[in-house]
PDB file of N, CA and C in Angstrom:
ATOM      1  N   UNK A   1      51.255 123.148 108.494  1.00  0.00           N
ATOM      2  CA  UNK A   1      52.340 124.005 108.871  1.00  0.00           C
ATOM      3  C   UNK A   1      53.649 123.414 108.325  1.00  0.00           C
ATOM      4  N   UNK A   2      54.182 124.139 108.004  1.00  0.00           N
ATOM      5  CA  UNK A   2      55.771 124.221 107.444  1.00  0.00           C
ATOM      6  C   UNK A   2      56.757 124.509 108.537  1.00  0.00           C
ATOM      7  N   UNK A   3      57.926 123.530 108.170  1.00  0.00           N
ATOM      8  CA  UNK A   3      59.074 124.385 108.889  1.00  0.00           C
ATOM      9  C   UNK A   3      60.218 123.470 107.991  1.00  0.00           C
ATOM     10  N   UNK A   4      61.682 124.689 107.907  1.00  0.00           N
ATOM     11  CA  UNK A   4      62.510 124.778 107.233  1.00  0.00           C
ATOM     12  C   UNK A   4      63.552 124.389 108.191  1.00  0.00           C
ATOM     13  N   UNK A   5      64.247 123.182 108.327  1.00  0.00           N
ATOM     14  CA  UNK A   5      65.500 122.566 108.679  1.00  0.00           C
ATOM     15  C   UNK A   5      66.737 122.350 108.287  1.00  0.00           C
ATOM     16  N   UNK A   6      68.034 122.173 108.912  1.00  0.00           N
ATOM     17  CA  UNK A   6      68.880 121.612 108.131  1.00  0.00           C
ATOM     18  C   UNK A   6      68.814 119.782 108.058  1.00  0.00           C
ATOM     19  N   UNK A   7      69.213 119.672 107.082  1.00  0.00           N
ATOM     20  CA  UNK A   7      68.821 118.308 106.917  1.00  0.00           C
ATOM     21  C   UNK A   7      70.120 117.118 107.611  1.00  0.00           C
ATOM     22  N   UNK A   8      69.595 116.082 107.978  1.00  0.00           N
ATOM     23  CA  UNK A   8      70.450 115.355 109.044  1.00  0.00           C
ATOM     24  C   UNK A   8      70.775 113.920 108.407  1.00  0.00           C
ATOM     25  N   UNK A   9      71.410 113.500 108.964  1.00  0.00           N
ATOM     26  CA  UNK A   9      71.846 111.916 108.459  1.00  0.00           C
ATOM     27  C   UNK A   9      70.634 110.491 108.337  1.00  0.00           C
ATOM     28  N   UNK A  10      69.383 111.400 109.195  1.00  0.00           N
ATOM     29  CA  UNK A  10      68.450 110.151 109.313  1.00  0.00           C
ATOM     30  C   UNK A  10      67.333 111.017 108.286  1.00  0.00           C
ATOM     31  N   UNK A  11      67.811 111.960 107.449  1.00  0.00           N
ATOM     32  CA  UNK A  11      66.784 112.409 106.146  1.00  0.00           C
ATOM     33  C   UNK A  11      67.459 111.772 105.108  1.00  0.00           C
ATOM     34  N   UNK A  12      68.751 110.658 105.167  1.00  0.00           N
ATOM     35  CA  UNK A  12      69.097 110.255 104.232  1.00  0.00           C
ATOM     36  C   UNK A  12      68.429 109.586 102.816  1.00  0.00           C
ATOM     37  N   UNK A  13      67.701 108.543 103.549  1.00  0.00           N
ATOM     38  CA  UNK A  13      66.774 107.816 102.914  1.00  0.00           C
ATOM     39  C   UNK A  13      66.062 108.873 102.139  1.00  0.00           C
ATOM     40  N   UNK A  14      64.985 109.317 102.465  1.00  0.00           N
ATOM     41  CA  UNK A  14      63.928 109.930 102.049  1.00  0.00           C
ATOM     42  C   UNK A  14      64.787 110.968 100.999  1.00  0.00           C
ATOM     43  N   UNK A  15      65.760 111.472 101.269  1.00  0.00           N
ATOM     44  CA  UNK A  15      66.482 112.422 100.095  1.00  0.00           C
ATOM     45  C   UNK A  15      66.694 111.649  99.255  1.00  0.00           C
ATOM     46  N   UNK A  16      67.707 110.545  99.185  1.00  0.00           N
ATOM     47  CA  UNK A  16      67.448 109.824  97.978  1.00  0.00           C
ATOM     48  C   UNK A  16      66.795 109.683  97.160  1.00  0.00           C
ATOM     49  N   UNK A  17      65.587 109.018  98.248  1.00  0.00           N
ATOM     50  CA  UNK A  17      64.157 108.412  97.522  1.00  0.00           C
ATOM     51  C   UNK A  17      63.382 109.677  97.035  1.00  0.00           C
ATOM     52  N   UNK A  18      63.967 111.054  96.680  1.00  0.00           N
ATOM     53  CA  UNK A  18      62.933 111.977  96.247  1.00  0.00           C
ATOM     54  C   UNK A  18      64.032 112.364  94.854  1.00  0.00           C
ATOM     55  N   UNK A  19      65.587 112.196  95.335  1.00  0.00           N
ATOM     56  CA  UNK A  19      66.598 112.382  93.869  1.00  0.00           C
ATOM     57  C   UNK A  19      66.331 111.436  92.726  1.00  0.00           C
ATOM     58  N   UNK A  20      65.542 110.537  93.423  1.00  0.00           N
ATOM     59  CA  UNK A  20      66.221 109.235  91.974  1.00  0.00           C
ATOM     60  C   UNK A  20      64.566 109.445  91.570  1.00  0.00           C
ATOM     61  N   UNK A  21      63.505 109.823  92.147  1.00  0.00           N
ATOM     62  CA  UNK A  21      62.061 109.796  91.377  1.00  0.00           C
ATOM     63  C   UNK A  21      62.367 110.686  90.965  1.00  0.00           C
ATOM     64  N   UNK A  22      62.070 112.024  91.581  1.00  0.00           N
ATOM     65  CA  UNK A  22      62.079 113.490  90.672  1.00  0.00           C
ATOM     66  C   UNK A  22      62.648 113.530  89.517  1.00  0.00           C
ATOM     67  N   UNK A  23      63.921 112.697  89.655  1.00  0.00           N
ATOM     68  CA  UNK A  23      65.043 113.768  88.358  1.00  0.00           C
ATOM     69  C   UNK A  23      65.224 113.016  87.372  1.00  0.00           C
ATOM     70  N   UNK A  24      64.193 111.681  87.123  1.00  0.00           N
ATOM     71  CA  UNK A  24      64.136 110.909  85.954  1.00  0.00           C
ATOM     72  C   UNK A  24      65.196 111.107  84.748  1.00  0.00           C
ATOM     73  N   UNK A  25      64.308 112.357  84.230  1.00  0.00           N
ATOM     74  CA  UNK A  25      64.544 113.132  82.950  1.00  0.00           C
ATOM     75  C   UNK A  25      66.367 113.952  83.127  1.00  0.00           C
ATOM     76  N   UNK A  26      66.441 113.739  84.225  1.00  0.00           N
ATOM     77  CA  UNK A  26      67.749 114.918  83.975  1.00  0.00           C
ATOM     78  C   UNK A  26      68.897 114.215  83.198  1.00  0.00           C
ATOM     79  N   UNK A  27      69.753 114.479  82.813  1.00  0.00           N
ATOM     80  CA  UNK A  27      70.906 114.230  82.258  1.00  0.00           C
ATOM     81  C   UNK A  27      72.068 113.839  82.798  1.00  0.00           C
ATOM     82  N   UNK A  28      71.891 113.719  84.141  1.00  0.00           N
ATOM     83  CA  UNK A  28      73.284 113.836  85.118  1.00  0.00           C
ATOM     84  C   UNK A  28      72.559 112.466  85.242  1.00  0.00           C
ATOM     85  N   UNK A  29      71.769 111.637  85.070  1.00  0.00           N
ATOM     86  CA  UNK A  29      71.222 110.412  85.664  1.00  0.00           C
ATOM     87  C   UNK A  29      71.646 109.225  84.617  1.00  0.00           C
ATOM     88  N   UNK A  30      71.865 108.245  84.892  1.00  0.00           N
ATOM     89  CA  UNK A  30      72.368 106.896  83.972  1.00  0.00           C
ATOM     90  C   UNK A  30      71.393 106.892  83.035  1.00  0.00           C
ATOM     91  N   UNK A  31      71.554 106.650  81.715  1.00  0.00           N
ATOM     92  CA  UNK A  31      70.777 105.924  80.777  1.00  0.00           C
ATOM     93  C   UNK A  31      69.394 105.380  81.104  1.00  0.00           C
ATOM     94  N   UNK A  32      68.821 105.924  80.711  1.00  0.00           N
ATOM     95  CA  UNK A  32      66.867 105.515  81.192  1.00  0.00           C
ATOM     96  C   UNK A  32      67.145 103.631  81.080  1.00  0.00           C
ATOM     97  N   UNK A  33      67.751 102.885  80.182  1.00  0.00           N
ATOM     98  CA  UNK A  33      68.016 101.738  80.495  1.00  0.00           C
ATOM     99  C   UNK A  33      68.297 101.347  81.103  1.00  0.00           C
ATOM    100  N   UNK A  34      69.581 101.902  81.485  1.00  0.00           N
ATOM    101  CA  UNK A  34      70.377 101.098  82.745  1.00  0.00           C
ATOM    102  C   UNK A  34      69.914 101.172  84.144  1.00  0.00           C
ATOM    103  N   UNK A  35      69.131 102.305  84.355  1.00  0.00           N
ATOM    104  CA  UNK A  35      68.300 103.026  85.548  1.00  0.00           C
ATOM    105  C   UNK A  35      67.509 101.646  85.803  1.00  0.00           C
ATOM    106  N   UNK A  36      66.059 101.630  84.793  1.00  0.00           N
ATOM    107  CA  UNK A  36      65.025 100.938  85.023  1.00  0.00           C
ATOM    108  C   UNK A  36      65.619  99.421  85.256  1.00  0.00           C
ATOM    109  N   UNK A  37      66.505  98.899  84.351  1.00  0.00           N
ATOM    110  CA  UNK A  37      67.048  97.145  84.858  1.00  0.00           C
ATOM    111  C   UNK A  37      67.738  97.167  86.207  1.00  0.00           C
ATOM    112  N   UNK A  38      68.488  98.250  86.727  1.00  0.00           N
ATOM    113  CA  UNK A  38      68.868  97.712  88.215  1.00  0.00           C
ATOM    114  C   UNK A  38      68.443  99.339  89.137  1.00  0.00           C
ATOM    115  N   UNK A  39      67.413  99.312  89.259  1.00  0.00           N
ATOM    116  CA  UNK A  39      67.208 100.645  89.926  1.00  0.00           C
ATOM    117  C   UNK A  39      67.660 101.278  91.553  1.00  0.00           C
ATOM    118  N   UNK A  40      67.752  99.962  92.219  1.00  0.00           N
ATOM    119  CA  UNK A  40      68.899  99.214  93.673  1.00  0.00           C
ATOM    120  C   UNK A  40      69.977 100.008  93.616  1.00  0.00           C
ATOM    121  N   UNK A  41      70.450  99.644  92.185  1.00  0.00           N
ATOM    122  CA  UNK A  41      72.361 100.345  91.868  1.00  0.00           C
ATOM    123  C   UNK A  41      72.011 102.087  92.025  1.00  0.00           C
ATOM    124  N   UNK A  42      71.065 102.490  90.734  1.00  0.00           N
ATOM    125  CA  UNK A  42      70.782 103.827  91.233  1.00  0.00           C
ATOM    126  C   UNK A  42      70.826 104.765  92.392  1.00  0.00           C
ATOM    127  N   UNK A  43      70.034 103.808  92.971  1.00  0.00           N
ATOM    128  CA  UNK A  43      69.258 104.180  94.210  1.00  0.00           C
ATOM    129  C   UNK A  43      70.736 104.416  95.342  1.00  0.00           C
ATOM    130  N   UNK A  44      71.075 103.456  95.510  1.00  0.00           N
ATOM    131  CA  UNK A  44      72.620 103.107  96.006  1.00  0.00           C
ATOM    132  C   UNK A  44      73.419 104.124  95.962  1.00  0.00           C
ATOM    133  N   UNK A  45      73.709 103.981  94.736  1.00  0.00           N
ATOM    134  CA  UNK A  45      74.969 105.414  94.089  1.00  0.00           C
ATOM    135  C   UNK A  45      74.378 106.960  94.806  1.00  0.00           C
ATOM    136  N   UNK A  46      73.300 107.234  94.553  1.00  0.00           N
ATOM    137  CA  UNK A  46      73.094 108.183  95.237  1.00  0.00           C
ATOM    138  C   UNK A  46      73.044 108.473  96.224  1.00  0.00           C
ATOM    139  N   UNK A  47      73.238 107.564  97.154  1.00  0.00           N
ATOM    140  CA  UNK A  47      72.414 107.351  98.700  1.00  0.00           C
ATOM    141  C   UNK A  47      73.969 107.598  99.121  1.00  0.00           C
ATOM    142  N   UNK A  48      75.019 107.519  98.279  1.00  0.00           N
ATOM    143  CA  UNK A  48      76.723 107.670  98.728  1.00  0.00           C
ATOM    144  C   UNK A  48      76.609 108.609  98.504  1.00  0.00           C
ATOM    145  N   UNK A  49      76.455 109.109  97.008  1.00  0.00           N
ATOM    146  CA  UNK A  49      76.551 110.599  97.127  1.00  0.00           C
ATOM    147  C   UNK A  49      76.082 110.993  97.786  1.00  0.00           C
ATOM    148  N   UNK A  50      74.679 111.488  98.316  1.00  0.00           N
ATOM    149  CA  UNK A  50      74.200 112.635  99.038  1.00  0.00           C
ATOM    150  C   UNK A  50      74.891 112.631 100.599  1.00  0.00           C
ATOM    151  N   UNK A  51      75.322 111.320 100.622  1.00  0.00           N
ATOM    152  CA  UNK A  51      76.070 111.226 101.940  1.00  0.00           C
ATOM    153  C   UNK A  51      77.294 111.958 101.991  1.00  0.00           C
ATOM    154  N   UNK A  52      77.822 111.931 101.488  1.00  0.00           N
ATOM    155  CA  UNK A  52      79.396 112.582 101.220  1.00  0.00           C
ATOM    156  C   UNK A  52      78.877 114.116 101.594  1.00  0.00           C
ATOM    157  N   UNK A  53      78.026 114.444 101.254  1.00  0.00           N
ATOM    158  CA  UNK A  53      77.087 115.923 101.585  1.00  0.00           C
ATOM    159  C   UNK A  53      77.681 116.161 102.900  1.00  0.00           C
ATOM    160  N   UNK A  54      76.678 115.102 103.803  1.00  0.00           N
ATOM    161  CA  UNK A  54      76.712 115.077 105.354  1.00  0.00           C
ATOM    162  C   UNK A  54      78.224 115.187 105.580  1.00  0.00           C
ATOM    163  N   UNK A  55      78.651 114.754 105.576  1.00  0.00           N
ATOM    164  CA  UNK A  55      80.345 114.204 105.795  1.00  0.00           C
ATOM    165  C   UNK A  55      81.353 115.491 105.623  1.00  0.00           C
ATOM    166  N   UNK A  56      81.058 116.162 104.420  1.00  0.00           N
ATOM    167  CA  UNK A  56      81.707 116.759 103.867  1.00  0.00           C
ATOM    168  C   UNK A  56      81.905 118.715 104.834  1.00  0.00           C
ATOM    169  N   UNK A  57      80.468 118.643 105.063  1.00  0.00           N
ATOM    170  CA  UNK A  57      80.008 119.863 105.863  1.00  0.00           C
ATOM    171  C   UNK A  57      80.613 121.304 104.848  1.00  0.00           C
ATOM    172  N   UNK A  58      80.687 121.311 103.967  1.00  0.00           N
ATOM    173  CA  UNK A  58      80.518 122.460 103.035  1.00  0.00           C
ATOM    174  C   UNK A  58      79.798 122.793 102.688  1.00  0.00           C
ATOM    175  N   UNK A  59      78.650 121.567 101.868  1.00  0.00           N
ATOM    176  CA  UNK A  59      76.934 122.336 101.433  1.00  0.00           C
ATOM    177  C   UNK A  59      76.484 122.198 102.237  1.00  0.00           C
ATOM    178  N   UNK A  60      75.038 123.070 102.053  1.00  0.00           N
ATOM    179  CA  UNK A  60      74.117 123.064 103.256  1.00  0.00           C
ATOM    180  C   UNK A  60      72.939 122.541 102.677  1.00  0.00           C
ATOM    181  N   UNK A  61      72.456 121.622 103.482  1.00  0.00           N
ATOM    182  CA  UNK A  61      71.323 120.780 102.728  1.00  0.00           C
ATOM    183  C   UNK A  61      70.158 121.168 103.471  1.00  0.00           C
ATOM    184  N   UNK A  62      69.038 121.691 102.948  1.00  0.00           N
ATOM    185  CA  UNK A  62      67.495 121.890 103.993  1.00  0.00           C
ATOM    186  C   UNK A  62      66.954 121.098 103.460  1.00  0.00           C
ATOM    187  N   UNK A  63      65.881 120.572 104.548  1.00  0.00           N
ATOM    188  CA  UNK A  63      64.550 120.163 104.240  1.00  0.00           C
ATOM    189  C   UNK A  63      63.357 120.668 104.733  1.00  0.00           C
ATOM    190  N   UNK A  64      62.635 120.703 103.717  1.00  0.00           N
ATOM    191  CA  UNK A  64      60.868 121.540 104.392  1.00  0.00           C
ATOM    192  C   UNK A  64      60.441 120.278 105.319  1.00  0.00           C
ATOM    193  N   UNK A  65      60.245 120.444 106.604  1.00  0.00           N
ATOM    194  CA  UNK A  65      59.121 119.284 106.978  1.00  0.00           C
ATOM    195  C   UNK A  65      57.674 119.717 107.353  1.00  0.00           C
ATOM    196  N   UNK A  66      56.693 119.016 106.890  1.00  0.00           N
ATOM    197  CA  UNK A  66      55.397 119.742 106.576  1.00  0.00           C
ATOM    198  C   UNK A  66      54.253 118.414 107.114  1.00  0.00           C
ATOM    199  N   UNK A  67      53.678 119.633 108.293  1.00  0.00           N
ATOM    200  CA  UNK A  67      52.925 118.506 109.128  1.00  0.00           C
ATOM    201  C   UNK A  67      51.817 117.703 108.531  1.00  0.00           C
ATOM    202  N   UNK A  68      51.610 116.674 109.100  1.00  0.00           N
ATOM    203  CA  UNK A  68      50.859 115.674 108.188  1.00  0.00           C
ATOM    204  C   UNK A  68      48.665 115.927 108.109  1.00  0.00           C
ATOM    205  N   UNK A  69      49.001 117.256 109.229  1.00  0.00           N
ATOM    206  CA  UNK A  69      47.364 117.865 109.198  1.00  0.00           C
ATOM    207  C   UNK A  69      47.525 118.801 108.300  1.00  0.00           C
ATOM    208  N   UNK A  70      48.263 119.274 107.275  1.00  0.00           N
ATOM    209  CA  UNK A  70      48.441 119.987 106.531  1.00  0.00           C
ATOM    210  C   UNK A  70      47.705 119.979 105.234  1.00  0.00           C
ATOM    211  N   UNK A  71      46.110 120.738 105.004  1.00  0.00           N
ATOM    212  CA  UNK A  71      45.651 120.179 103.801  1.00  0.00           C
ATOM    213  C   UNK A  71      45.784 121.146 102.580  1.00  0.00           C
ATOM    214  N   UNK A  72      47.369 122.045 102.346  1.00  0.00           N
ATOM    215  CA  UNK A  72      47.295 122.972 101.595  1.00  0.00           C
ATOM    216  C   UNK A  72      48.411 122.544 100.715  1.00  0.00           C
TER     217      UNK A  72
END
């Protein structure tokens, strides 16, 4: 089962940790070099940004949360 939330200050982590895997390839992301030698800094930088999100209360951020008996 699925359900559609707004996303909160303690989905911080896990948003991160799904921006900086997923979006490898994108263009808005540092130099595939500079990424892979300090990936901490990456990880970091974003973890401000998406925060400023929370803070900011203009965008609206969801998250699917999807129960863990879920085999679809």
């Amino acid at each position: 089962m699925m359900r559609l939330r707004l996303a909160m200050t303690r989905d911080l982590h896990h948003l991160t940790k799904i921006t900086t895997t997923s979006l490898i390839d994108d263009p808005t992301f540092q130099p595939t070099t500079k990424r892979k030698a300090y990936p901490e800094d990456s990880f970091f930088w974003w973890q401000l940004k998406l925060e400023r999100y929370f803070k900011d209360q203009k965008p609206t951020v969801l998250v699917i949360e999807i129960d863990g008996q879920d085999d679809s």
